[in-house]
Protein backbone atom coordinates (compact mmCIF):
# COMPACT_ATOMS: atom_id res chain seq x y z
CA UNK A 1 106.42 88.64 52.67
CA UNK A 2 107.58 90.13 49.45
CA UNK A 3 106.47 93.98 49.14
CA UNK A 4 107.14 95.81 45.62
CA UNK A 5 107.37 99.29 45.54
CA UNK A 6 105.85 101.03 42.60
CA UNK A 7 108.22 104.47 42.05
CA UNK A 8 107.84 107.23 40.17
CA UNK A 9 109.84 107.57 36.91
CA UNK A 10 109.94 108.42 33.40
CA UNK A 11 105.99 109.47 32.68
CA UNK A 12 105.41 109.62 36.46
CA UNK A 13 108.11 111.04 37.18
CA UNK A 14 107.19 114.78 38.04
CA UNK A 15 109.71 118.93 39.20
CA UNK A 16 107.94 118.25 42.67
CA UNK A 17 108.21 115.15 44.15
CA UNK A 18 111.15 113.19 44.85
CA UNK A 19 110.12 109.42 44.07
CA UNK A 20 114.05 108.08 44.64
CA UNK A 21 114.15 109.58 47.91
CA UNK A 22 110.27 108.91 49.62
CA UNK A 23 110.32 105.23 48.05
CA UNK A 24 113.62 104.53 49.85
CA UNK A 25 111.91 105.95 53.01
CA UNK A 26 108.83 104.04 52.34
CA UNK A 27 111.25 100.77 51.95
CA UNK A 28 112.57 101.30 55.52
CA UNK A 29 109.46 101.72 57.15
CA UNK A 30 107.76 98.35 54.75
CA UNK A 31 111.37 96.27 55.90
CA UNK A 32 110.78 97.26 59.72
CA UNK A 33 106.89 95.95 59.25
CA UNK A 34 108.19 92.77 58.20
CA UNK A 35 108.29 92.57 54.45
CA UNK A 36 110.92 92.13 52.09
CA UNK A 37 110.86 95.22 49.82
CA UNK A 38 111.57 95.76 46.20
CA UNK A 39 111.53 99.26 44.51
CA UNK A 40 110.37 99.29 40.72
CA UNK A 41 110.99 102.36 38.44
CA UNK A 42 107.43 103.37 37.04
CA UNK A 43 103.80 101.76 38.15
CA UNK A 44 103.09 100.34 35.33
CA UNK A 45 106.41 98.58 34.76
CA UNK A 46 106.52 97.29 37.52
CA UNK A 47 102.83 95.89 37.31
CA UNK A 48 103.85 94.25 33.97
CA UNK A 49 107.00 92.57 35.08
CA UNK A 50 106.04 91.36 38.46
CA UNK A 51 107.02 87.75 38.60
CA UNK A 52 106.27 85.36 41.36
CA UNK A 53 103.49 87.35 43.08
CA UNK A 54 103.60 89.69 46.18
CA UNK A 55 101.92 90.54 49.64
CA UNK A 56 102.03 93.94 49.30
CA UNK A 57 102.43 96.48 46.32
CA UNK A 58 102.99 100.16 47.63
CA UNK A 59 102.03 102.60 44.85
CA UNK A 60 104.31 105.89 45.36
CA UNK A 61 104.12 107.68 41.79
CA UNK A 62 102.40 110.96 39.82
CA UNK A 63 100.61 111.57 37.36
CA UNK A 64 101.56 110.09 33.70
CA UNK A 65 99.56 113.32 31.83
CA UNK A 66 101.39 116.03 34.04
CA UNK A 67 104.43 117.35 33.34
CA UNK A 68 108.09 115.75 33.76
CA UNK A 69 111.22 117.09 35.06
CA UNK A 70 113.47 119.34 33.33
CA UNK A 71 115.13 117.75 30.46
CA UNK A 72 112.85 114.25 30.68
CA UNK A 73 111.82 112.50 27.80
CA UNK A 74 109.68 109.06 27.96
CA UNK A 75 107.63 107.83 25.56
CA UNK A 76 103.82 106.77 25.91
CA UNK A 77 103.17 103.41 27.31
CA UNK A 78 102.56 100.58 24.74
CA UNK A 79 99.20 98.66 24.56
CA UNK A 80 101.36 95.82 25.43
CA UNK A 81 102.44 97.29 28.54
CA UNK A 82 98.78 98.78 29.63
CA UNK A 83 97.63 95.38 29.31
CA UNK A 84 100.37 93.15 31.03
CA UNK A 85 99.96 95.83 34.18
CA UNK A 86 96.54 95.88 34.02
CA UNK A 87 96.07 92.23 34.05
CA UNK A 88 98.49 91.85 36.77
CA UNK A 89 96.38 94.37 38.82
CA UNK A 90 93.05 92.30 38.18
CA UNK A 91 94.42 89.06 39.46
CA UNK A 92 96.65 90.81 42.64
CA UNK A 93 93.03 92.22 44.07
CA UNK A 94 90.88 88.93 42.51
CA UNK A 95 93.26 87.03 44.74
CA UNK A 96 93.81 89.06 47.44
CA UNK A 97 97.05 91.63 48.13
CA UNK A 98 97.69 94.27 50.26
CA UNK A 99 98.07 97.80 48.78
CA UNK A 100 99.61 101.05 50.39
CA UNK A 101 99.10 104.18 48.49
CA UNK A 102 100.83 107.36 49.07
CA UNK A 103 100.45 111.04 48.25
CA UNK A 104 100.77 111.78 44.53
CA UNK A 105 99.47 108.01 43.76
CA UNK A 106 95.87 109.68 43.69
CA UNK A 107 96.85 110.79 40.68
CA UNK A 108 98.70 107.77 38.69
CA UNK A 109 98.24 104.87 37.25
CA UNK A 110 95.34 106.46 35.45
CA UNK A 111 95.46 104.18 32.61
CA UNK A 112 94.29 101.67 34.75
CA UNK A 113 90.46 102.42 36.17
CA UNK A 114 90.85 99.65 38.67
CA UNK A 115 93.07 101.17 40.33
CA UNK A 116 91.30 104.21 40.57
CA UNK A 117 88.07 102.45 41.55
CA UNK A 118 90.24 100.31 44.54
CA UNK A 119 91.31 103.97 45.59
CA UNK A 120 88.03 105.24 46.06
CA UNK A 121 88.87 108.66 45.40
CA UNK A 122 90.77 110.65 42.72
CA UNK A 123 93.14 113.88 42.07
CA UNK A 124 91.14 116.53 39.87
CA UNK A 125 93.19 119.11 37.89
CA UNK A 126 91.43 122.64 38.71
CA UNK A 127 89.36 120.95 41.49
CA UNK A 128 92.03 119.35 43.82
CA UNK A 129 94.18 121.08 45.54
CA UNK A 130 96.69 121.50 48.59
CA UNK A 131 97.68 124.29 50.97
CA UNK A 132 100.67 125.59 51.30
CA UNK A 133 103.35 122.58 52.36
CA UNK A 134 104.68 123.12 56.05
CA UNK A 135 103.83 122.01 59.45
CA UNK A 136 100.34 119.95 59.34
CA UNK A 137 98.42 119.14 62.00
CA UNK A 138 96.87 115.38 61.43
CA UNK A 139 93.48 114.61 63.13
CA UNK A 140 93.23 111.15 64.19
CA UNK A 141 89.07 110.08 63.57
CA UNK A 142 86.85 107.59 63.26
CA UNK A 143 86.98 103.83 65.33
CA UNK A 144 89.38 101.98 62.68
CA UNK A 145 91.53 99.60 64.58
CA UNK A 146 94.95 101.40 62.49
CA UNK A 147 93.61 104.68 64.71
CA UNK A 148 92.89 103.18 67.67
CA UNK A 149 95.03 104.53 70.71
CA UNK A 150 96.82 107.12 68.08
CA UNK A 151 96.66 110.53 69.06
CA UNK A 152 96.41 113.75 67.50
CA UNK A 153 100.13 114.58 65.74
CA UNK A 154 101.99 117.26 63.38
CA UNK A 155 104.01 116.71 60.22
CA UNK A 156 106.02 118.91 57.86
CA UNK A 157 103.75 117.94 54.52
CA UNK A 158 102.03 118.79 52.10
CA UNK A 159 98.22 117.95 52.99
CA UNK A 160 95.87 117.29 49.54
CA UNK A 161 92.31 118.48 49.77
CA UNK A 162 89.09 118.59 47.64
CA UNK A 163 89.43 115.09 46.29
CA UNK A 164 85.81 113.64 45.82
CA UNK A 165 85.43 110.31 47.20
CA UNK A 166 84.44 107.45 44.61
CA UNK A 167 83.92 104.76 47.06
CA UNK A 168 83.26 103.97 51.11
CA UNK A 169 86.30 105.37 52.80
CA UNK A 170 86.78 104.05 56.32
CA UNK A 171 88.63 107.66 58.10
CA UNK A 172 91.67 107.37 60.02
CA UNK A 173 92.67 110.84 59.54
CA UNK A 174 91.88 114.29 58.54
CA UNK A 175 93.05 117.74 58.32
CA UNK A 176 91.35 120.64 58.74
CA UNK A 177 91.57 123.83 56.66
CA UNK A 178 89.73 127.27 56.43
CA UNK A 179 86.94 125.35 58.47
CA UNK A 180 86.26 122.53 56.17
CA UNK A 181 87.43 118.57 57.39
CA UNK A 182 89.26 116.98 54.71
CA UNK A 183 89.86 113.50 54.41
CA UNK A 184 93.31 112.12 54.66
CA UNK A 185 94.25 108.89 55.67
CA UNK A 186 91.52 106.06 54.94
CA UNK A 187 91.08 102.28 55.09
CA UNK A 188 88.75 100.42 52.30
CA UNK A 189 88.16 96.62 52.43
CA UNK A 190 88.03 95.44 48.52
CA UNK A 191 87.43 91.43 49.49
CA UNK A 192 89.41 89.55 49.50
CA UNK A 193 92.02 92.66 49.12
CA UNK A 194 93.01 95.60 51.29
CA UNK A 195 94.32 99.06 50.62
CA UNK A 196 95.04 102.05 52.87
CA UNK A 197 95.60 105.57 50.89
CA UNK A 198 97.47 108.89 52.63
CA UNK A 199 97.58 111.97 51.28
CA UNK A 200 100.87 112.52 53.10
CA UNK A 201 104.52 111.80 51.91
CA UNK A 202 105.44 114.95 49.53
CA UNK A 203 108.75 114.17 50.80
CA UNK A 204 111.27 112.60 53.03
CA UNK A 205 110.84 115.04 55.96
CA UNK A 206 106.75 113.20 56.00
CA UNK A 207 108.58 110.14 57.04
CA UNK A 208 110.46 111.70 59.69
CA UNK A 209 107.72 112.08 61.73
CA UNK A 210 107.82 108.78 64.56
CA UNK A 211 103.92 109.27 64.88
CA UNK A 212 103.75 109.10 60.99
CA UNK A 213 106.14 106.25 60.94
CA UNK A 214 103.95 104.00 63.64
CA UNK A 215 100.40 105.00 62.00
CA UNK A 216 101.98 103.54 58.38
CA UNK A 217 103.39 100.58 60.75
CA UNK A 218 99.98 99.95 61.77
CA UNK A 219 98.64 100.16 58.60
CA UNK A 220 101.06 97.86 56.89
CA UNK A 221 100.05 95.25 59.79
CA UNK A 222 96.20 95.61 58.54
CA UNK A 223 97.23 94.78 54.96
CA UNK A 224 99.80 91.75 55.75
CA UNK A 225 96.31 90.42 57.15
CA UNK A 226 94.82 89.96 53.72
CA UNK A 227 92.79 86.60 54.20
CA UNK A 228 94.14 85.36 50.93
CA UNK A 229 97.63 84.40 50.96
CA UNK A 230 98.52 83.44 48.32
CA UNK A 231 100.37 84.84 45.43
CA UNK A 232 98.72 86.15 42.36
């Protein structure tokens, strides 16, 4: 099952998170689930030039309107290119794929509203927001069959908050924080696709975490059960 991973770079590319480093981690852990992975540099490149079709796409990037790293220079995305990746999107969920979303990947991709829309839930500048990163405690919740038999666990992460939901989410996990329950691991059926979204995986230390590690294993066994497979 071929898996491409969709990495931060150029416009995506952000100081804070780094995309080399968490998409080779998220290539181990999609290899040991039984895919074949591929790592792509930027979302919507990658979108635009995938040939032959894929099981899974795994969408680990930031925000194209935020700010890059020191000394980065990339130029706006042609129509061309919007177009190509956003066509490639429409036919992957028309025809059924599996899609793993990570962290900053609430905010990318915005050029494309399907994606957004599959998501179910967005980053807002001046309305999102995260606490401090550092040791997280992750509430398993709700009857999904990804949670079931997990148990309660703690991760050095950052954990993003105050993201209003777009969609039906179906929780796996939360985290709680002055009080309030956020959401922050979820499951959404989009026939004849899947996607599972986690606000976890700031960086590498998130994927060092063996209760992490099995709850994404379990999730990438949901999505390789996408009824239709075939390739787009």
């Amino acid at each position: 099952m071929r898996a491409v991973i969709l990495s931060g770079a150029g416009r995506t590319a952000d100081p804070w998170h780094p995309y080399p480093e968490t998409s080779a981690a998220l290539a181990d852990i999609v290899r040991a689930a039984g895919f074949e992975p591929e790592i792509a540099d930027g979302p919507l490149e990658g979108l635009a030039d995938l040939a032959g079709g894929a099981h899974l796409i795994v969408v680990n990037a930031g925000d194209p309107d935020g700010p890059m790293p020191e000394g980065a220079d990339a130029p706006p995305p042609s129509p061309e290119l919007e177009d190509r990746a956003a066509d490639a999107l429409d036919a992957a969920l028309e025809r059924g794929v599996g899609v793993l979303a990570v962290h900053s990947a609430a905010s990318t991709l915005r050029e494309l509203p399907a994606f957004g829309a599959a998501l179910g839930a967005r980053w807002i500048d001046g309305r999102s927001w995260h606490p401090p990163i550092g040791e997280a405690r992750v509430r398993i919740v709700g009857d999904h069959e990804i949670a079931d038999g997990l148990a309660d666990f703690t991760v050095f992460d950052e954990r993003y908050s105050g993201m209003p939901l777009s969609g039906v989410i179906e929780p796996i996990a939360e985290h709680v924080e002055d009080g309030i329950r956020h959401p922050l691991i979820w499951a959404r059926e989009l026939a004849p696709s899947r996607l599972v979204y986690s606000a976890l995986g700031h960086d590498a230390r998130a994927y060092e975490s063996d209760e992490y590690r099995e709850l994404l294993g379990r999730a990438l066994a949901w999505l390789a059960e996408v009824p239709a497979a075939t390739f787009f």
